[in-house]
PDB file of N, CA and C in Angstrom:
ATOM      1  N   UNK A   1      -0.542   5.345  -1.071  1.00  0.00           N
ATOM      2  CA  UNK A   1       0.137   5.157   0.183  1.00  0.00           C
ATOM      3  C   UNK A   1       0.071   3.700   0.620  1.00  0.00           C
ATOM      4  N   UNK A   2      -0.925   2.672   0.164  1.00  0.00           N
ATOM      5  CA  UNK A   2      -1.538   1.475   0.518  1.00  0.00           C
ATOM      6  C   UNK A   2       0.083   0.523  -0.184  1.00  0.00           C
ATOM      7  N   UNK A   3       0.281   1.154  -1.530  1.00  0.00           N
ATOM      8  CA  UNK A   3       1.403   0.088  -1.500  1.00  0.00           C
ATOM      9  C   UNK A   3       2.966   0.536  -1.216  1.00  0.00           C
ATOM     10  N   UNK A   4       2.938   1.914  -0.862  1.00  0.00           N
ATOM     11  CA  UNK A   4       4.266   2.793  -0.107  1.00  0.00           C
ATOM     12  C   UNK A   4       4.493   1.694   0.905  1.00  0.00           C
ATOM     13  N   UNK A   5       3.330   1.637   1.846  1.00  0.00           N
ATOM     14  CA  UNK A   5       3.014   1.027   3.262  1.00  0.00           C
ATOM     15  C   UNK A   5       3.508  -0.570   3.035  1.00  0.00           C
ATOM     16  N   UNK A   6       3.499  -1.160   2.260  1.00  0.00           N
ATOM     17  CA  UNK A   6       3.996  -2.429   1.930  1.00  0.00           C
ATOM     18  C   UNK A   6       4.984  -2.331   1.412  1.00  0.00           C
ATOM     19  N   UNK A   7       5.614  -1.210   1.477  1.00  0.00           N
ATOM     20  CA  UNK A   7       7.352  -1.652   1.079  1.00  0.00           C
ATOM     21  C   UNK A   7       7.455  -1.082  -0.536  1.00  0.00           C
ATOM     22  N   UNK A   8       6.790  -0.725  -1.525  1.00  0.00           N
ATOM     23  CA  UNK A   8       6.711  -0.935  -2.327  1.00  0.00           C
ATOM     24  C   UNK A   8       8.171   0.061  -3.194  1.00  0.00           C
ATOM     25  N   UNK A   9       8.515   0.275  -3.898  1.00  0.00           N
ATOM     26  CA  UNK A   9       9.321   1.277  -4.641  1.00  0.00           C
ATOM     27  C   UNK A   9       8.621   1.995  -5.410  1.00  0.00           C
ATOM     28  N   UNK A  10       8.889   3.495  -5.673  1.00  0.00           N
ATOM     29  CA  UNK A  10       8.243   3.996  -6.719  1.00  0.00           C
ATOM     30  C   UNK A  10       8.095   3.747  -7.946  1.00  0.00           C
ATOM     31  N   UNK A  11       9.014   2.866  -8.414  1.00  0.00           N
ATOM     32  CA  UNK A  11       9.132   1.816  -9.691  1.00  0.00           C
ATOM     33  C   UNK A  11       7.843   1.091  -9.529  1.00  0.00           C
ATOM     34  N   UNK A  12       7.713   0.138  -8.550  1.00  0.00           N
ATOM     35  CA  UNK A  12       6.922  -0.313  -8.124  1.00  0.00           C
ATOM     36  C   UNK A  12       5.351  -0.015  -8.298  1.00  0.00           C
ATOM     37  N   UNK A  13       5.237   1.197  -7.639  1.00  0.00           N
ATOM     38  CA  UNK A  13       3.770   1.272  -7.483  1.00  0.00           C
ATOM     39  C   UNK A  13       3.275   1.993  -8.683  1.00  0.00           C
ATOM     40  N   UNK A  14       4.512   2.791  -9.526  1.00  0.00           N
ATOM     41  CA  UNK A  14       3.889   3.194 -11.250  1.00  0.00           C
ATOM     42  C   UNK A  14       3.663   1.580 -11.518  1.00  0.00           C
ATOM     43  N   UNK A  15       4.106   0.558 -11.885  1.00  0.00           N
ATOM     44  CA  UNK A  15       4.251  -0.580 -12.321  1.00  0.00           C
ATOM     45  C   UNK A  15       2.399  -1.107 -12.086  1.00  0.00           C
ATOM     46  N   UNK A  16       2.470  -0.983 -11.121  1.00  0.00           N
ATOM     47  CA  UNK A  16       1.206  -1.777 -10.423  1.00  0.00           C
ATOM     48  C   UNK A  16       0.035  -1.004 -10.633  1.00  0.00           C
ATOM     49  N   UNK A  17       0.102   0.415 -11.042  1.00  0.00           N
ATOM     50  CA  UNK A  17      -1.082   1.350 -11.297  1.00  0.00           C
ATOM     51  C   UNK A  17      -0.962   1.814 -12.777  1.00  0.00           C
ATOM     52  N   UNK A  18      -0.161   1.146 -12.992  1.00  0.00           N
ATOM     53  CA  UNK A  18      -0.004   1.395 -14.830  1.00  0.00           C
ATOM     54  C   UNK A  18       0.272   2.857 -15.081  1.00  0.00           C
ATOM     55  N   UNK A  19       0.821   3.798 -14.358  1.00  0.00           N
ATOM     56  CA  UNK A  19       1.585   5.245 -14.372  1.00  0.00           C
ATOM     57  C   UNK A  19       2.712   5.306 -14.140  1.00  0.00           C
ATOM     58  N   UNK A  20       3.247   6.809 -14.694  1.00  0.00           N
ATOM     59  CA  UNK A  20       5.183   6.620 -15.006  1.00  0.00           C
ATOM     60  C   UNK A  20       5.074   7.009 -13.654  1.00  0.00           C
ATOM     61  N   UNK A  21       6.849   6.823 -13.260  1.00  0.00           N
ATOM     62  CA  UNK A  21       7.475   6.958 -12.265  1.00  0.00           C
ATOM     63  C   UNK A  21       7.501   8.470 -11.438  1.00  0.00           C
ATOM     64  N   UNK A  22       7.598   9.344 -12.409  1.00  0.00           N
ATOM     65  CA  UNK A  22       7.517  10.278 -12.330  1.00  0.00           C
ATOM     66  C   UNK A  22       5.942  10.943 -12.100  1.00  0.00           C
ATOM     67  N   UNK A  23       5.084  10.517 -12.368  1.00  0.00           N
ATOM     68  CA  UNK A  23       4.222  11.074 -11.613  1.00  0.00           C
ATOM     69  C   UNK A  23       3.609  10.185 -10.143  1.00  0.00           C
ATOM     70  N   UNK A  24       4.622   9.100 -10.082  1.00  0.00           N
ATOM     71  CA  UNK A  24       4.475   8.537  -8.647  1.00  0.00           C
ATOM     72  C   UNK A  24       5.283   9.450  -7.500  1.00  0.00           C
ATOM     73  N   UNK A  25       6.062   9.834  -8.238  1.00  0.00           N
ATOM     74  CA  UNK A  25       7.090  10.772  -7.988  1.00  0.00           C
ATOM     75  C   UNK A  25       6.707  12.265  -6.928  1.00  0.00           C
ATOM     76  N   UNK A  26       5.832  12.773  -7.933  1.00  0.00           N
ATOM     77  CA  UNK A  26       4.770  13.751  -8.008  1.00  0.00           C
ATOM     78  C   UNK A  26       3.960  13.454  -6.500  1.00  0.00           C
ATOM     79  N   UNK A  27       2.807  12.725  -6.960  1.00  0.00           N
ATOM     80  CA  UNK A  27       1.913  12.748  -5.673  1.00  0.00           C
ATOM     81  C   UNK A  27       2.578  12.098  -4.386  1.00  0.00           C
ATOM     82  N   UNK A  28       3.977  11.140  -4.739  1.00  0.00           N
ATOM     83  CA  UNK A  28       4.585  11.368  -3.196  1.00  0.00           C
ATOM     84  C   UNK A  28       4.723  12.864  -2.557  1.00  0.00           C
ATOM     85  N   UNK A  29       5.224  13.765  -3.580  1.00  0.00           N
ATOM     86  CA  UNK A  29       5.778  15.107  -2.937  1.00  0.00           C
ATOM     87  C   UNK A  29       4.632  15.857  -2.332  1.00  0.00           C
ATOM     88  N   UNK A  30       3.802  15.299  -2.829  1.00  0.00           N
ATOM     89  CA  UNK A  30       2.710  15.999  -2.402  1.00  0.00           C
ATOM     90  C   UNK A  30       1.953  15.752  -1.268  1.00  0.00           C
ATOM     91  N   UNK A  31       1.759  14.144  -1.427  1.00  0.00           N
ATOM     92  CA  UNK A  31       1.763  14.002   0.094  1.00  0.00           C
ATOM     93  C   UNK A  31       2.887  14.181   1.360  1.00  0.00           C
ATOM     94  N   UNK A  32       4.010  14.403   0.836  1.00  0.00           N
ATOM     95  CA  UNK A  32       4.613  15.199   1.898  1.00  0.00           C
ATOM     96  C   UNK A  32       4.548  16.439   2.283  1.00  0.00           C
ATOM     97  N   UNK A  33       4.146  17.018   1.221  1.00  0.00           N
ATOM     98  CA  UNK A  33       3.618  18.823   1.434  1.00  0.00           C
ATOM     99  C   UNK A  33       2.812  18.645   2.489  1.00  0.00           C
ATOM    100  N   UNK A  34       1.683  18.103   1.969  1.00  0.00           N
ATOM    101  CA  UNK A  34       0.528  18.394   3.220  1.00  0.00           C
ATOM    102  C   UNK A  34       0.828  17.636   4.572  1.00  0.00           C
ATOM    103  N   UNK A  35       1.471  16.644   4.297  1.00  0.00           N
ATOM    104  CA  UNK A  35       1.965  16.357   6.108  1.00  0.00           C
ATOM    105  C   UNK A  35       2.993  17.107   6.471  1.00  0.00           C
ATOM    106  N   UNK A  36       3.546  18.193   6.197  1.00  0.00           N
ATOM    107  CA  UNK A  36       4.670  19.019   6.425  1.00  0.00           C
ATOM    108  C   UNK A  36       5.957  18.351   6.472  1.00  0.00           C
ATOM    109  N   UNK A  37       6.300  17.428   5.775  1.00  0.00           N
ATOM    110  CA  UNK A  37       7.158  16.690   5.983  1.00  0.00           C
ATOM    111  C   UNK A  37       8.190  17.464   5.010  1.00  0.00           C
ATOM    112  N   UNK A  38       9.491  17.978   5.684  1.00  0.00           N
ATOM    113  CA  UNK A  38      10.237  18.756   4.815  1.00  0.00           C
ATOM    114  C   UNK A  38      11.137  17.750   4.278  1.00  0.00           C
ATOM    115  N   UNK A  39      12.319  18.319   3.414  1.00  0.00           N
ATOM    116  CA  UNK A  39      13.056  17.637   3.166  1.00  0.00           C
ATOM    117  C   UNK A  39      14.657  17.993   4.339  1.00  0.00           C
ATOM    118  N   UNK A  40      15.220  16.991   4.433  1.00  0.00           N
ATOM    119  CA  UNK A  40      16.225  17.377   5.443  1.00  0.00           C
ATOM    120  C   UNK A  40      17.278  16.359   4.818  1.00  0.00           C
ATOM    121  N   UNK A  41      18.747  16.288   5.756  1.00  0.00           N
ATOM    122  CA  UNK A  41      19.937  15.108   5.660  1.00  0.00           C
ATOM    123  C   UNK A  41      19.760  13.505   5.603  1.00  0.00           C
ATOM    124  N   UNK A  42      18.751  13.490   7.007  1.00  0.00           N
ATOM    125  CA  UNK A  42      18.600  12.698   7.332  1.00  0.00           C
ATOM    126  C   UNK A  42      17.203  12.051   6.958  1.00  0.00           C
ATOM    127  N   UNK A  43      16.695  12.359   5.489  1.00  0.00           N
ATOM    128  CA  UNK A  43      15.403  11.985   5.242  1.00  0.00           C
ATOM    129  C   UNK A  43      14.428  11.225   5.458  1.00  0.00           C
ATOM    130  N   UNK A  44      13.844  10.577   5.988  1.00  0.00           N
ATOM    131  CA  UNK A  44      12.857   9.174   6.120  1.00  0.00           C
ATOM    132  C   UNK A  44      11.650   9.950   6.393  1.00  0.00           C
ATOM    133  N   UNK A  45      11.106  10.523   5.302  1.00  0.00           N
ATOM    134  CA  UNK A  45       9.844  11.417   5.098  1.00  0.00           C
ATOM    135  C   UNK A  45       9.248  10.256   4.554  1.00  0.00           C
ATOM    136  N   UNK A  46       9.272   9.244   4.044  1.00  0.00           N
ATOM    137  CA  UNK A  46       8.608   7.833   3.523  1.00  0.00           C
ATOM    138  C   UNK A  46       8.068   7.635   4.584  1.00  0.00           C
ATOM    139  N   UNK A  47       8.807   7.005   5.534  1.00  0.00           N
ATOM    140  CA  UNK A  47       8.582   6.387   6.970  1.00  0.00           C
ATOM    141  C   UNK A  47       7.688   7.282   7.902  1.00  0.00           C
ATOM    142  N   UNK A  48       8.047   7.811   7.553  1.00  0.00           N
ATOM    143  CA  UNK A  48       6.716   9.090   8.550  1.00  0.00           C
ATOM    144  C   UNK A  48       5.661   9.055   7.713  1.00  0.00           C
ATOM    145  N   UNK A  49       5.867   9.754   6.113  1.00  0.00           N
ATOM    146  CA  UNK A  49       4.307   9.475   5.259  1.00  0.00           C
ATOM    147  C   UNK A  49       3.695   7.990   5.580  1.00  0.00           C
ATOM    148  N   UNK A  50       4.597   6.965   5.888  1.00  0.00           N
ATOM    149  CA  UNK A  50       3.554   5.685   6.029  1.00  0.00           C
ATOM    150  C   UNK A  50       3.043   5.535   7.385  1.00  0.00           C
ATOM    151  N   UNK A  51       3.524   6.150   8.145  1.00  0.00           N
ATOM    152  CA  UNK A  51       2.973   6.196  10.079  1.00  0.00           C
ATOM    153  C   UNK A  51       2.121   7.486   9.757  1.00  0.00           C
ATOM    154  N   UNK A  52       1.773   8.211   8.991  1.00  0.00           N
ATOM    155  CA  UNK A  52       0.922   8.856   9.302  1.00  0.00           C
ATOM    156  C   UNK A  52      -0.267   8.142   8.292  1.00  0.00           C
ATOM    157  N   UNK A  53      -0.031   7.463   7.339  1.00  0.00           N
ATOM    158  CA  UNK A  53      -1.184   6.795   6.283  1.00  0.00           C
ATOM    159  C   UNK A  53      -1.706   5.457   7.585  1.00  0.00           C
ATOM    160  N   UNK A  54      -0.857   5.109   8.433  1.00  0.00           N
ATOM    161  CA  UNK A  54      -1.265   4.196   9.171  1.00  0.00           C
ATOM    162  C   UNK A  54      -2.318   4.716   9.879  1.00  0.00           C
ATOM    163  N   UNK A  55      -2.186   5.452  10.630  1.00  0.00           N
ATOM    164  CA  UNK A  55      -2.597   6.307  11.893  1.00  0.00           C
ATOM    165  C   UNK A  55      -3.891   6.892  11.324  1.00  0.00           C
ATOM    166  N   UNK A  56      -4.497   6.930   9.785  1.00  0.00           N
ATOM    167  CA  UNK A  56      -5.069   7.447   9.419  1.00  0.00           C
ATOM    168  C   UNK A  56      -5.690   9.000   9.272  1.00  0.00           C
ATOM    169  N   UNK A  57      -4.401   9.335   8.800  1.00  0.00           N
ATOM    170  CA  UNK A  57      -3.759  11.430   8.740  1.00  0.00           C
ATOM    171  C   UNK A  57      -3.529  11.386   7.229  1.00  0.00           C
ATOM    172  N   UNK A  58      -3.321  10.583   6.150  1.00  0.00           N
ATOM    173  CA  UNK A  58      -3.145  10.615   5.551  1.00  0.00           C
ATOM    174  C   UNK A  58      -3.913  10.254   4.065  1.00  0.00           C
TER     175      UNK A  58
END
């Protein structure tokens, strides 16, 4: 979440942790599970997963 929170892309943060995309993929969804963050139209479940990693909920 530390480099979500900096903007990062999921390209990105496999890149930087030396893991595929797809399992960056993965434990995003997962941290949206547990913050109940559904999926909807208007998505910005990122933006909420990082206000709640801020806020320290996450």
């Amino acid at each position: 979440m530390a480099l979500i929170a900096k903007g990062r892309s999921n390209r990105s943060v496999a890149d930087r942790l030396a893991i595929s995309v797809k399992t960056v993929e993965g434990q995003v969804a997962t941290i949206f599970s547990k913050l109940g963050l559904e999926e909807h139209p208007d998505d910005n479940r990122r933006v909420l997963a990082v206000i709640a990693y801020l806020d320290g909920r996450a």
